[in-house]
N, C-alpha and C. Protein backbone atom coordinates (compact mmCIF):
# COMPACT_ATOMS: atom_id res chain seq x y z
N UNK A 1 275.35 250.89 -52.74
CA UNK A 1 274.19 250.31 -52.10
C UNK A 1 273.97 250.93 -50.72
N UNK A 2 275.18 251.13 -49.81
CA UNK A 2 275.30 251.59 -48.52
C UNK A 2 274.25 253.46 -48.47
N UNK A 3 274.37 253.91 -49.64
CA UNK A 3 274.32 255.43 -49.77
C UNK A 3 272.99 255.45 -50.12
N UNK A 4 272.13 254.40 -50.66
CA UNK A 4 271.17 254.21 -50.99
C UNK A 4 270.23 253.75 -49.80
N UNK A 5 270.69 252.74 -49.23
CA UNK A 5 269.90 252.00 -48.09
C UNK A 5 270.26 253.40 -47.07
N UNK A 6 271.17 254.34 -46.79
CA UNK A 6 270.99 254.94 -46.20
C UNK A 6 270.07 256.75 -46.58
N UNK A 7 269.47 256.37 -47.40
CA UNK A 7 268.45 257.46 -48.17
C UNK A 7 269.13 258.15 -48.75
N UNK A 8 270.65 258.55 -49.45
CA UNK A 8 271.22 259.69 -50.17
C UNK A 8 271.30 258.84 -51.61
N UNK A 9 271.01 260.10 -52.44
CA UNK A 9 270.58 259.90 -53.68
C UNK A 9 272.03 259.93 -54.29
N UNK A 10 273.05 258.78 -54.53
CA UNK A 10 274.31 258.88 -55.41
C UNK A 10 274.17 258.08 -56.80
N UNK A 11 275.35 258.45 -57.30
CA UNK A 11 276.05 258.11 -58.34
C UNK A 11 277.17 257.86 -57.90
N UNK A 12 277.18 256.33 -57.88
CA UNK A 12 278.42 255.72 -57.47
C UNK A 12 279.64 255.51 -58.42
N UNK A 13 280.39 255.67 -58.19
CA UNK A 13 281.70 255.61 -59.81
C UNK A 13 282.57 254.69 -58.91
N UNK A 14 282.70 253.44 -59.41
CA UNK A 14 284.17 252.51 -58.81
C UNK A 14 285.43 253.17 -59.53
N UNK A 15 286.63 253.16 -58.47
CA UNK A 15 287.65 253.34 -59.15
C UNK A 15 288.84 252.30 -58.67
N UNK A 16 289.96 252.08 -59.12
CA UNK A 16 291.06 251.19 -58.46
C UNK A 16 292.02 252.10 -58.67
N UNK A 17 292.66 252.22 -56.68
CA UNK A 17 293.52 253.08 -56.88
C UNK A 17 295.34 252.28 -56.90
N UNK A 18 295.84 253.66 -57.07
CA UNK A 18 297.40 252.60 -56.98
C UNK A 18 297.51 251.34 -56.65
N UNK A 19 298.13 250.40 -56.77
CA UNK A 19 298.09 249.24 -56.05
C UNK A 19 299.44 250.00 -54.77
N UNK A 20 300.48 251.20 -54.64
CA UNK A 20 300.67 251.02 -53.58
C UNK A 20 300.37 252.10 -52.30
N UNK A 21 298.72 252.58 -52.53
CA UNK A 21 298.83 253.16 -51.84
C UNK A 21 298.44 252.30 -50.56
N UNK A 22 298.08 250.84 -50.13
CA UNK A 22 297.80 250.34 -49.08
C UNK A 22 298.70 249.37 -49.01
N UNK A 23 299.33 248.75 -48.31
CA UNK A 23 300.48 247.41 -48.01
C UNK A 23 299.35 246.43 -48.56
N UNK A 24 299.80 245.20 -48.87
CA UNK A 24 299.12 244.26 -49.75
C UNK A 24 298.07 243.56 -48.64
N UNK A 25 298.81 243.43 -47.49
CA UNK A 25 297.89 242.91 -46.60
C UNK A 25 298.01 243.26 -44.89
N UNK A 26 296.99 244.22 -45.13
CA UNK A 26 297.20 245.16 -44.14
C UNK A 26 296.74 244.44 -42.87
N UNK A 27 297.89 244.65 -41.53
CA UNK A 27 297.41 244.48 -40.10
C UNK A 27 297.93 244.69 -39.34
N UNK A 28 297.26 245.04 -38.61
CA UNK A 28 296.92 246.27 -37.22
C UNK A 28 295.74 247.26 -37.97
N UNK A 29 294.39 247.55 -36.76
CA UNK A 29 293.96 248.77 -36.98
C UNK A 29 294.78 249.57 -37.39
N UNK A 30 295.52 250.31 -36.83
CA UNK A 30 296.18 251.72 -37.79
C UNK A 30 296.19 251.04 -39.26
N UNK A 31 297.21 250.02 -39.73
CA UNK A 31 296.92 250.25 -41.25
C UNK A 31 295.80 249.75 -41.96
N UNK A 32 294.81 249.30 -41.72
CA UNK A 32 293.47 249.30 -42.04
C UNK A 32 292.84 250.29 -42.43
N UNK A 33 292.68 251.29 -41.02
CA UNK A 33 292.86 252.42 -40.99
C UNK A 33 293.04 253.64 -42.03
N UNK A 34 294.52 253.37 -42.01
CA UNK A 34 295.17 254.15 -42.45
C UNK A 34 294.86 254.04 -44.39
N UNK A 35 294.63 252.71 -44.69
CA UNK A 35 294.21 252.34 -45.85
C UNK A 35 292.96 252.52 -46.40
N UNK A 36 291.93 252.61 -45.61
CA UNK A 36 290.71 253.62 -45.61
C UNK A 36 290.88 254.48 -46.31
N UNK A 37 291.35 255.22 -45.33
CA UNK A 37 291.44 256.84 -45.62
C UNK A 37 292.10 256.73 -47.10
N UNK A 38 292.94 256.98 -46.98
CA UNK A 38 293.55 256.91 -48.10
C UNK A 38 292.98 256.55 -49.27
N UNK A 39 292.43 255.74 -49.17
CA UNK A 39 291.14 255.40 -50.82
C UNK A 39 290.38 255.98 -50.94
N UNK A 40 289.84 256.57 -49.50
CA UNK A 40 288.93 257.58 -49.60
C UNK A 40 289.41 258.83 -50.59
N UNK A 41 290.49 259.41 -50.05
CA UNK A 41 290.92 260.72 -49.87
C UNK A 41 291.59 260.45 -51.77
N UNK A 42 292.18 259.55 -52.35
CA UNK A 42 292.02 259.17 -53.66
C UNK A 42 291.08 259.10 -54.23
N UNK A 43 289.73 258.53 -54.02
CA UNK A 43 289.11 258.99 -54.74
C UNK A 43 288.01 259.98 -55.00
N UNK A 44 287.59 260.91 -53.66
CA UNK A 44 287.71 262.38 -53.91
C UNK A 44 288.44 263.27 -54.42
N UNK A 45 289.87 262.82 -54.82
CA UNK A 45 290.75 264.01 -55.36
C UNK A 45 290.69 263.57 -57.46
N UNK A 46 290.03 262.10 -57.24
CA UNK A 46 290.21 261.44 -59.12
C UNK A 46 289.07 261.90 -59.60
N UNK A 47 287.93 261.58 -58.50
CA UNK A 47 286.21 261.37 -59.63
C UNK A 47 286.03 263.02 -59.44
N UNK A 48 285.56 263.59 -60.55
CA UNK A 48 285.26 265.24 -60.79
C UNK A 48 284.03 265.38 -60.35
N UNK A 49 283.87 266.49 -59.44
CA UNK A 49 282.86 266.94 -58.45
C UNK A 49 282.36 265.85 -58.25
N UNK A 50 282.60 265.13 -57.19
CA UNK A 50 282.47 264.53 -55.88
C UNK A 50 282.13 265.03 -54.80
N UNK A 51 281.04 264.99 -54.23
CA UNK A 51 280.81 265.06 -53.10
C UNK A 51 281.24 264.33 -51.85
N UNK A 52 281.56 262.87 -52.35
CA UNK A 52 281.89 261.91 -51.17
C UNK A 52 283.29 261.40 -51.95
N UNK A 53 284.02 260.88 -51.26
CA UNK A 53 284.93 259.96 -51.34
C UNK A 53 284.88 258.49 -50.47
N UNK A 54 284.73 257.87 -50.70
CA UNK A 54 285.07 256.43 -50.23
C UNK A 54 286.09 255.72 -50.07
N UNK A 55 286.30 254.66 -49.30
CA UNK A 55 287.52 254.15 -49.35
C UNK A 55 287.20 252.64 -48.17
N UNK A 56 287.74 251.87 -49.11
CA UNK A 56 287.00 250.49 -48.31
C UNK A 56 288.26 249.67 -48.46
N UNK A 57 288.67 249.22 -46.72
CA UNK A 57 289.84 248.49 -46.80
C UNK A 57 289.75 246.85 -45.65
N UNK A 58 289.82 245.77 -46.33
CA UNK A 58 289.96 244.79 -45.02
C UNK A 58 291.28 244.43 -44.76
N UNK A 59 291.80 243.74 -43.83
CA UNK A 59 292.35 243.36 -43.00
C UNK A 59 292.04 243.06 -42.16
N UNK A 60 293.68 242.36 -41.25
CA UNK A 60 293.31 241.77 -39.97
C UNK A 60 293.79 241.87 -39.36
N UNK A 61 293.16 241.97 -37.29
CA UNK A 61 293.72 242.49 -36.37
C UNK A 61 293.96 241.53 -35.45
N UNK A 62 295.07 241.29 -35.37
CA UNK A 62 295.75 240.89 -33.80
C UNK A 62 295.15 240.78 -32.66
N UNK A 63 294.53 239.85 -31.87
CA UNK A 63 294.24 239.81 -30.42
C UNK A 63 295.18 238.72 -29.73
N UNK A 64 295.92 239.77 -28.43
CA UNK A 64 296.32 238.76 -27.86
C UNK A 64 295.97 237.91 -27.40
N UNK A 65 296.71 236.51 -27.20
CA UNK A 65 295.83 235.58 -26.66
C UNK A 65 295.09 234.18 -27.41
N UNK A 66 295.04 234.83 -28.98
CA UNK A 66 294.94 234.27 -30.05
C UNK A 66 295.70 233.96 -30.68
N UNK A 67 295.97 232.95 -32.30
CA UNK A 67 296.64 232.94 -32.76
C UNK A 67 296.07 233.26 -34.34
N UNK A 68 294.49 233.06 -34.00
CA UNK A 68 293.80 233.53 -35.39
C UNK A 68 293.98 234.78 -34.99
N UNK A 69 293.49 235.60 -36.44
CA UNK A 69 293.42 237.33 -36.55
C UNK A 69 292.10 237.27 -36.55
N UNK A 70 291.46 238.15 -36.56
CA UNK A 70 290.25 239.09 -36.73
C UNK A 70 290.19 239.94 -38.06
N UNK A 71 289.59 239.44 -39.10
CA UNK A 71 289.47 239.75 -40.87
C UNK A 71 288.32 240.85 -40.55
N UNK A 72 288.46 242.31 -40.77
CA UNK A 72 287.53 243.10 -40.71
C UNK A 72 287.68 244.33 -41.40
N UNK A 73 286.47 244.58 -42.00
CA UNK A 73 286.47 245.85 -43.35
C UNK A 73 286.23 246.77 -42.69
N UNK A 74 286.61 247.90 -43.17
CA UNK A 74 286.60 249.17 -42.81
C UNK A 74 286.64 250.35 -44.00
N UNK A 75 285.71 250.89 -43.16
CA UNK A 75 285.03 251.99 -44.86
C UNK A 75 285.31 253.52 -44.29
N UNK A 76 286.13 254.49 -44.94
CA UNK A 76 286.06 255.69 -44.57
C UNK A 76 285.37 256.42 -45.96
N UNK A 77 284.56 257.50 -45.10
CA UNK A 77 284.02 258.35 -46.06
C UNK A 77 284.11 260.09 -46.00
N UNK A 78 284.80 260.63 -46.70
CA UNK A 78 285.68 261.58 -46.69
C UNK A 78 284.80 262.67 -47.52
N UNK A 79 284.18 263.43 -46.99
CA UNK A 79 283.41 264.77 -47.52
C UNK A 79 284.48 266.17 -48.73
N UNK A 80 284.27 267.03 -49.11
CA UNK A 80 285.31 267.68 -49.85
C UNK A 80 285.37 269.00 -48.77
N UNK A 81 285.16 268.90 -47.54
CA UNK A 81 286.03 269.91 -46.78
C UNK A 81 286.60 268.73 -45.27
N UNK A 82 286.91 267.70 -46.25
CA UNK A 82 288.36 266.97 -45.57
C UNK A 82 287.52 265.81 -44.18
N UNK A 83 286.30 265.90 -44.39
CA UNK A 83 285.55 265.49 -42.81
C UNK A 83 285.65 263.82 -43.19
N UNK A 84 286.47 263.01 -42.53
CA UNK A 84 286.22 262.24 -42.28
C UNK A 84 285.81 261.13 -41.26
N UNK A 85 284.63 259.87 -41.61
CA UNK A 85 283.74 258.94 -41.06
C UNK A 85 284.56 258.00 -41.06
N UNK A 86 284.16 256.63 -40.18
CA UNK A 86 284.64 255.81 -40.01
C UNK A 86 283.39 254.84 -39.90
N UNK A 87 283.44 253.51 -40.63
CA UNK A 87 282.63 252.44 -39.98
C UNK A 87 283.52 251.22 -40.31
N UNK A 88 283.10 250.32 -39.29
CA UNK A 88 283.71 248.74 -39.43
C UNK A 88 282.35 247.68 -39.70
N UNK A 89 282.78 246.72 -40.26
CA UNK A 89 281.93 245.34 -40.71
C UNK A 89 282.67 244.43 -39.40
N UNK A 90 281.45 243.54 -39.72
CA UNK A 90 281.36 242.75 -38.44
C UNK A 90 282.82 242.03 -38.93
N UNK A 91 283.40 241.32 -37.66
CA UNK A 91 285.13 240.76 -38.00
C UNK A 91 284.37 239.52 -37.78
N UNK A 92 285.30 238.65 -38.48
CA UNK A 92 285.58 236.97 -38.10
C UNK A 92 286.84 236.74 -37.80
N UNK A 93 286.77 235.63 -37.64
CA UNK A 93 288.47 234.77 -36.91
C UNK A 93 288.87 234.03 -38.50
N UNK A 94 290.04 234.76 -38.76
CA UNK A 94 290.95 233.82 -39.68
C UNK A 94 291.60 232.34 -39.45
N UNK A 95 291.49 231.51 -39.70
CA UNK A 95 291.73 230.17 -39.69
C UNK A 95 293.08 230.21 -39.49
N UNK A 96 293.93 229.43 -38.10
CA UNK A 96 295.26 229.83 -37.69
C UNK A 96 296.25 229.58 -38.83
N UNK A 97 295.43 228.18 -40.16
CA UNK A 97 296.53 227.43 -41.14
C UNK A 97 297.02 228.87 -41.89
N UNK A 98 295.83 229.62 -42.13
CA UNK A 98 295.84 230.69 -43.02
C UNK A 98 297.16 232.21 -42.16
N UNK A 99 296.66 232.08 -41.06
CA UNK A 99 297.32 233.57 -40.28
C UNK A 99 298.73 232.81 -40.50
N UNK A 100 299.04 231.75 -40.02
CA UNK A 100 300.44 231.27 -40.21
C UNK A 100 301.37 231.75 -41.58
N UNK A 101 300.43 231.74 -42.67
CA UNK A 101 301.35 232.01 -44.19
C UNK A 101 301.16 233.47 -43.81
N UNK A 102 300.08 234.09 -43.84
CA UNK A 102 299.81 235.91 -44.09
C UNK A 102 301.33 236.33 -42.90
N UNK A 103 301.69 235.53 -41.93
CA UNK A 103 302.75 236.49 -41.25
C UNK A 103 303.85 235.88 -41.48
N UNK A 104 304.09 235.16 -42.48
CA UNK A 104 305.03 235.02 -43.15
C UNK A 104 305.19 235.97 -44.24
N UNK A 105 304.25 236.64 -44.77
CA UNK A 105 304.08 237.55 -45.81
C UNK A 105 303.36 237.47 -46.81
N UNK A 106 302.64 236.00 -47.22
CA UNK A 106 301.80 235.89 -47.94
C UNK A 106 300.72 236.34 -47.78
N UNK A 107 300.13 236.73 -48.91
CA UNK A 107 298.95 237.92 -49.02
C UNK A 107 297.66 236.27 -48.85
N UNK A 108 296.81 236.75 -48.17
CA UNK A 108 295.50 236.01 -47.45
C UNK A 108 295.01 235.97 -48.98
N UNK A 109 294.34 236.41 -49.55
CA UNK A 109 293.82 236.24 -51.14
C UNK A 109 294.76 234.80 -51.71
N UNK A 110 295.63 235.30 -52.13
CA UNK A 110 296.50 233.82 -52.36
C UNK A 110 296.53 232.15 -51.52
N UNK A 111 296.49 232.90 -50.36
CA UNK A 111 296.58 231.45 -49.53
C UNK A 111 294.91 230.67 -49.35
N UNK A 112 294.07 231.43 -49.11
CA UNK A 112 292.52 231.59 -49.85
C UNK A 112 292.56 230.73 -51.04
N UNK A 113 292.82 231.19 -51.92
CA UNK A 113 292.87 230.57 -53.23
C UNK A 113 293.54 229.51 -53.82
N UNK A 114 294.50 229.28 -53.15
CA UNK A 114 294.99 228.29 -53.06
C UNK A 114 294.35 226.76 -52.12
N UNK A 115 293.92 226.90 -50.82
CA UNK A 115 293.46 226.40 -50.23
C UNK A 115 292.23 226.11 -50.71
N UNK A 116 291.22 226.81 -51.73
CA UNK A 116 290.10 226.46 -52.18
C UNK A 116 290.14 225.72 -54.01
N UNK A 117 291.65 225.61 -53.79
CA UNK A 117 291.54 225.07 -55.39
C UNK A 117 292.11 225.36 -56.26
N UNK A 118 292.44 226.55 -56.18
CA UNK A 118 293.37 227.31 -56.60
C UNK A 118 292.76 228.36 -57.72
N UNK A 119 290.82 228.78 -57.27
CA UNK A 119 290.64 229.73 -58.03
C UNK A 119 291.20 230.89 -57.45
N UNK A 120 291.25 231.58 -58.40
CA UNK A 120 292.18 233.01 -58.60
C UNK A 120 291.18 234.45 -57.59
N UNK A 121 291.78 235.12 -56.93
CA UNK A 121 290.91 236.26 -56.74
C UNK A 121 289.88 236.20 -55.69
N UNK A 122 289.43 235.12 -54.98
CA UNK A 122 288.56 234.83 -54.47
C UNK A 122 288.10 236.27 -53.39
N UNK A 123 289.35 236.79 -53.03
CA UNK A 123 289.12 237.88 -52.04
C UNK A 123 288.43 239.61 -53.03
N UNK A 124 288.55 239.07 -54.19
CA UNK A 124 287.65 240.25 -54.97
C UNK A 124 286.42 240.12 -55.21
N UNK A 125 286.50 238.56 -55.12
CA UNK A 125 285.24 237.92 -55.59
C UNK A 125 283.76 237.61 -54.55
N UNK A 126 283.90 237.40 -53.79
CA UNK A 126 283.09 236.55 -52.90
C UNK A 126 283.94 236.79 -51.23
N UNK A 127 285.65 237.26 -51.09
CA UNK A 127 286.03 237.11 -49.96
C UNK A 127 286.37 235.66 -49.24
N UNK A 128 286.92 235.78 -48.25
CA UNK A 128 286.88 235.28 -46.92
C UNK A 128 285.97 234.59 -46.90
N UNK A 129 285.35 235.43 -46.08
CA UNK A 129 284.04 235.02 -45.52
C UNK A 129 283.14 234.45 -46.49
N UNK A 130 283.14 234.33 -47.80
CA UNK A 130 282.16 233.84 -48.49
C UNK A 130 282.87 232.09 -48.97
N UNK A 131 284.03 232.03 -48.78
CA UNK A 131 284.67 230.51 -48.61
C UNK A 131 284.02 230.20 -47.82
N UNK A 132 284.05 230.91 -46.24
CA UNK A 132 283.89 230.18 -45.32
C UNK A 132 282.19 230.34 -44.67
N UNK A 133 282.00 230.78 -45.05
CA UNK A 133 280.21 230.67 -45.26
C UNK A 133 279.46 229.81 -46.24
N UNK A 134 279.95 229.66 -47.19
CA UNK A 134 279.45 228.68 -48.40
C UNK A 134 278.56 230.13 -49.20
N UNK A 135 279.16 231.14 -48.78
CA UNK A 135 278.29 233.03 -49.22
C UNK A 135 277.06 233.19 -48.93
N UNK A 136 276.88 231.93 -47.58
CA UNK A 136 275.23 233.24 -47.16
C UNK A 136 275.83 234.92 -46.77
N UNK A 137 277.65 234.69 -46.81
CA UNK A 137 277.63 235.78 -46.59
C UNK A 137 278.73 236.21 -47.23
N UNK A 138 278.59 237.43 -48.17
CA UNK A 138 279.96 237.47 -48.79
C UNK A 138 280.43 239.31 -48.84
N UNK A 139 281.90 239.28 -49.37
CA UNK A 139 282.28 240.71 -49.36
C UNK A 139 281.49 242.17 -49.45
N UNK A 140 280.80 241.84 -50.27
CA UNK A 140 279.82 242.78 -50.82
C UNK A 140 278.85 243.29 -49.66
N UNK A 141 278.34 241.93 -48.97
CA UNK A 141 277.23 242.69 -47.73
C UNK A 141 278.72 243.22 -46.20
N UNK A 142 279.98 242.82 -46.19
CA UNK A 142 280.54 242.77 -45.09
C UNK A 142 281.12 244.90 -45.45
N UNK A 143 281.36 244.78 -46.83
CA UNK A 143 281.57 246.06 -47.50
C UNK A 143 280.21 247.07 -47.26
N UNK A 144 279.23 246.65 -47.66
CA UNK A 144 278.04 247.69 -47.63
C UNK A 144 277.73 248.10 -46.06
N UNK A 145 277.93 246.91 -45.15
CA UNK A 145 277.77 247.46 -43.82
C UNK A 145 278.54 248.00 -42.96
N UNK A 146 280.04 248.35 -43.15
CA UNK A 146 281.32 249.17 -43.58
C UNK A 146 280.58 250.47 -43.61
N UNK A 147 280.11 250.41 -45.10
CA UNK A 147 279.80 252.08 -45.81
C UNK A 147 278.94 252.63 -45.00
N UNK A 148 278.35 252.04 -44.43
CA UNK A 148 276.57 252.41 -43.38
C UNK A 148 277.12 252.74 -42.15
N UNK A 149 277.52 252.24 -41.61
CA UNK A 149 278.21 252.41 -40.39
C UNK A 149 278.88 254.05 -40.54
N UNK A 150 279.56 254.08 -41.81
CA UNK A 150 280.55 255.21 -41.69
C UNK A 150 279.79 256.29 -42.25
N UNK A 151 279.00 256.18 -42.71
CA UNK A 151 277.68 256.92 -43.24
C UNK A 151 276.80 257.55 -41.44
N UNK A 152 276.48 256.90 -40.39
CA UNK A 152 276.11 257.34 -39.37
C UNK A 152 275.77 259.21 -38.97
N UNK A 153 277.26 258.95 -38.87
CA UNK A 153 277.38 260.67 -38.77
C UNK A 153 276.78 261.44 -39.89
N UNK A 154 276.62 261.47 -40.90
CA UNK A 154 275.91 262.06 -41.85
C UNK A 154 274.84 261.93 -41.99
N UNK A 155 273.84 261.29 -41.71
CA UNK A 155 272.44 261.12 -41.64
C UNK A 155 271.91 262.21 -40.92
N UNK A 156 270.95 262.74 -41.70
CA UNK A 156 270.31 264.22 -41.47
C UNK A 156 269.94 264.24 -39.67
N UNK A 157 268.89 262.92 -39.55
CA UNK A 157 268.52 263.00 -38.32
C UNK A 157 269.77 262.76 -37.09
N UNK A 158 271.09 262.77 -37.58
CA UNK A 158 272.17 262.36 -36.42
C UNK A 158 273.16 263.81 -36.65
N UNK A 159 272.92 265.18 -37.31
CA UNK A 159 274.00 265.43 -37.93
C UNK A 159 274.17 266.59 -36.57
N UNK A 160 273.64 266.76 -35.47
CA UNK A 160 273.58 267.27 -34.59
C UNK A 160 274.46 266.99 -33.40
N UNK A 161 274.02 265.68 -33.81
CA UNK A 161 275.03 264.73 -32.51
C UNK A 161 276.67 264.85 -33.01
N UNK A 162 276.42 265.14 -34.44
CA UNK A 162 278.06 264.18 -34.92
C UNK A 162 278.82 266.04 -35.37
N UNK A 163 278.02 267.72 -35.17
CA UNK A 163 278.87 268.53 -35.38
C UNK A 163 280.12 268.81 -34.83
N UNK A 164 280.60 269.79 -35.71
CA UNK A 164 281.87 270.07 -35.11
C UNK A 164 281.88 271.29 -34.28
């Protein structure tokens, strides 16, 4: 949707990569980050002639001072001579009941799902933010504005600003 709203004409192919190429529940920027890329850079090397690679990872970041995290997606988009973009989706504050289990080690999806009832998946489904919105706002738009963001630099009319 992101590649579209931003005028490039794709063929999008979903893929699911390893389950370990990202820690289950990534936090700190760097592994957010770092989990980006990496999906990106997977799935430019799986889907045959690719032009783009993608790679869309949330997590949550630490502010001192707080005891909630900051739940925020992050989309890298990885060209086939290695150039990679970066964009972030707007963050929210994780609910402290919730940050308390995730740094114990429980994966946020689970404690999510549990806390809402105990449907399954919710963080594939709808997210976070779509519990806690009632989904005026959910994964899907926090993901597409991720991809746009990281899309920036590539837009014909910016590609001046963003050479190497």
């Amino acid at each position: 949707m992101a590649f579209r709203l931003a005028g490039f004409r794709a063929n999008v192919v979903s893929i699911e990569p390893p389950g370990d190429i990202t820690p289950p529940e990534p936090i700190g920027l760097d592994e957010i980050i770092n989990g980006a890329v990496r999906r990106s850079q997977y799935a430019i090397n799986v889907v045959r002639n690719a032009e783009f690679g993608v790679g869309i990872e949330a997590g949550i970041i630490r502010v001192k001072g707080f005891e909630e995290g900051i739940d925020v997606t992050i989309a890298a988009v990885i060209d086939g001579s290695g150039k990679v973009t970066l964009g972030f989706s707007p963050g929210f504050m994780v609910p402290r009941k919730f940050m308390n289990e995730v740094l114990q080690g429980v994966e946020l999806n689970d404690v999510v799902s549990r806390y809402y009832g105990g449907e399954p998946n919710i963080g594939r489904k709808y997210g976070l933010i779509g519990a806690l919105t009632r989904r005026f706002i959910d994964r899907v738009i926090l993901n597409t504005e991720a991809v746009y963001m990281a899309l920036i630099p590539r837009l014909p009319w910016n590609a001046e600003l963003f050479r190497d």
